[in-house]
C-alpha atoms as a PDB file:
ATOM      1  CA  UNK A   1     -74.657 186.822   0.991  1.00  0.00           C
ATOM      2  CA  UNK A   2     -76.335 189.021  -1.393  1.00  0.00           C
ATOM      3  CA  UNK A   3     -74.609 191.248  -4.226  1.00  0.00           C
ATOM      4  CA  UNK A   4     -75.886 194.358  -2.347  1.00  0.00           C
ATOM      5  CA  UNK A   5     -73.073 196.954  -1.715  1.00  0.00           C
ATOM      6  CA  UNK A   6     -73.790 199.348   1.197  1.00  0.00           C
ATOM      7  CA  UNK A   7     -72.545 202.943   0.851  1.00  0.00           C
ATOM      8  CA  UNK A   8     -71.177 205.245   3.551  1.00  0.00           C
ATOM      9  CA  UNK A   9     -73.938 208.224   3.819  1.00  0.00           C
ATOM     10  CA  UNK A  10     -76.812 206.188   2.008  1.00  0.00           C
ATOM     11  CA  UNK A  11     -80.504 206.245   3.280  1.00  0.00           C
ATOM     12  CA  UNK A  12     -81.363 204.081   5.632  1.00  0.00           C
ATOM     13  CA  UNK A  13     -84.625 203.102   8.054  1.00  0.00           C
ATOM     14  CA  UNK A  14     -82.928 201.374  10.729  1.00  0.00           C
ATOM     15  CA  UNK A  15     -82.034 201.908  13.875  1.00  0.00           C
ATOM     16  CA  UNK A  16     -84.497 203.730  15.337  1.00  0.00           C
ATOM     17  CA  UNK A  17     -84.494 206.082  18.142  1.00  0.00           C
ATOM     18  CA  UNK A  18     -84.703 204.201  21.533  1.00  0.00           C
ATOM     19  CA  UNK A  19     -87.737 205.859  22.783  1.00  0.00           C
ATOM     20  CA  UNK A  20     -88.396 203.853  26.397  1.00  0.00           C
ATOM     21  CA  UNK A  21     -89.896 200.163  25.928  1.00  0.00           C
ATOM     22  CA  UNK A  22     -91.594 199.469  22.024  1.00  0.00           C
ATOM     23  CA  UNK A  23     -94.874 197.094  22.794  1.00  0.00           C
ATOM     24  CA  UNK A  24     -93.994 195.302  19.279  1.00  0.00           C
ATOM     25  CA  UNK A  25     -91.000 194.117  20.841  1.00  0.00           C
ATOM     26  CA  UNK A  26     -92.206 191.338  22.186  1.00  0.00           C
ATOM     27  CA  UNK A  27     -91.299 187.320  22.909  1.00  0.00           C
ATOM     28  CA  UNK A  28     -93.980 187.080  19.974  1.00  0.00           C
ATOM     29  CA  UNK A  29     -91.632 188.364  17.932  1.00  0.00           C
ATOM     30  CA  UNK A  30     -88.655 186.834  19.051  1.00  0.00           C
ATOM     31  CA  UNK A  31     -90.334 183.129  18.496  1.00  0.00           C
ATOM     32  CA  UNK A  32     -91.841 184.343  14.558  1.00  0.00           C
ATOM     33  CA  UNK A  33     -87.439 185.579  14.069  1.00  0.00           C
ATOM     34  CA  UNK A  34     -86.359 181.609  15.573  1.00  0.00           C
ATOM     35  CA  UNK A  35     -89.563 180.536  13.584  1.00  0.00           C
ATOM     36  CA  UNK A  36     -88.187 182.150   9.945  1.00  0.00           C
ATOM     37  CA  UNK A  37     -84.397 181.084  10.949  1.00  0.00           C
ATOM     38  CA  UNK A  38     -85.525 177.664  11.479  1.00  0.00           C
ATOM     39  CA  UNK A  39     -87.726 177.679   8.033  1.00  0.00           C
ATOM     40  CA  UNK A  40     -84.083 178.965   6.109  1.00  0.00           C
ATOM     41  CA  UNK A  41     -82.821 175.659   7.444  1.00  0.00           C
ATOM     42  CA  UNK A  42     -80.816 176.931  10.336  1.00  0.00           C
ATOM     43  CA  UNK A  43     -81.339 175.116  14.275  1.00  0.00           C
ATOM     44  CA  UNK A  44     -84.336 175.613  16.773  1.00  0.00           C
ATOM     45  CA  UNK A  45     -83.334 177.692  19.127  1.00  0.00           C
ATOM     46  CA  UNK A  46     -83.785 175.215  21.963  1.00  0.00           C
ATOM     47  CA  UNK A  47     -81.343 177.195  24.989  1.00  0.00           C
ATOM     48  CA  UNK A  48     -83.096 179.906  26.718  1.00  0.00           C
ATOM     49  CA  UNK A  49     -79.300 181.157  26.453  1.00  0.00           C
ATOM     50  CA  UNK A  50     -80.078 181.530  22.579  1.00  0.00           C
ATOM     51  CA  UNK A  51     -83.485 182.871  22.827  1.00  0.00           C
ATOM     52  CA  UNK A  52     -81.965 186.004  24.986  1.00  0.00           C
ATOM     53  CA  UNK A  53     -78.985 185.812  22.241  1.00  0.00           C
ATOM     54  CA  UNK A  54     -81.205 186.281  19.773  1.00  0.00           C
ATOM     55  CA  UNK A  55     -83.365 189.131  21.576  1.00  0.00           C
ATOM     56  CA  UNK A  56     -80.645 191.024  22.191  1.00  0.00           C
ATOM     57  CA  UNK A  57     -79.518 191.113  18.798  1.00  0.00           C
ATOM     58  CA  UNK A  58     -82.722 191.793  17.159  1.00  0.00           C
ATOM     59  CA  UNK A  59     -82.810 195.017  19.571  1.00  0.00           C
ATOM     60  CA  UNK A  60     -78.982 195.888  18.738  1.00  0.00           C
ATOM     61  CA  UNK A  61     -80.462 195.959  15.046  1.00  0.00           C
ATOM     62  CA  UNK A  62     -83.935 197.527  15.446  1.00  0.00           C
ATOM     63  CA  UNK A  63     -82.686 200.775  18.108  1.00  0.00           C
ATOM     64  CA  UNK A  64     -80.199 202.971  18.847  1.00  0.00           C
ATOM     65  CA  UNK A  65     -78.020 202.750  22.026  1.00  0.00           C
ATOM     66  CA  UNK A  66     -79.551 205.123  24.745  1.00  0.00           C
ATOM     67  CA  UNK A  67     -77.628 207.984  25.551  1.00  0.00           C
ATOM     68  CA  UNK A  68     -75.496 207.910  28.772  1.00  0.00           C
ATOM     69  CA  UNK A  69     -75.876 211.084  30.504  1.00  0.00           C
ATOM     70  CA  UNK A  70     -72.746 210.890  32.902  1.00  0.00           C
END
């Protein structure tokens, strides 16, 4: 972990709005995310179970929820 403290209020990029379907949200980038885990020494992500683990937090990180309208 990094020394980095994160304060309540602070500026920050991420997440974005969810805005309908992104086209850089792709498997393209889900493989180059496994590719850079794999490179820090941590396991290929041979499962299709962690590939859609790994998709669906990368798009919990990038956007915000959408809205329900109930």
């Amino acid at each position: 972990m990094s020394d980095t403290v994160f304060r309540s209020g602070a500026e920050h990029s991420y997440p974005l709005p969810h805005a309908g379907p992104d086209a850089r949200f792709t498997e393209s980038l889900v493989t180059s995310v496994a590719a850079v885990l794999v490179g820090y020494g941590y396991p290929r992500l041979d499962a299709s179970a962690d590939r859609a683990a790994l998709e669906s937090a990368l798009a919990a990180f990038l956007y915000n929820p959408m809205e329900s309208h109930a």
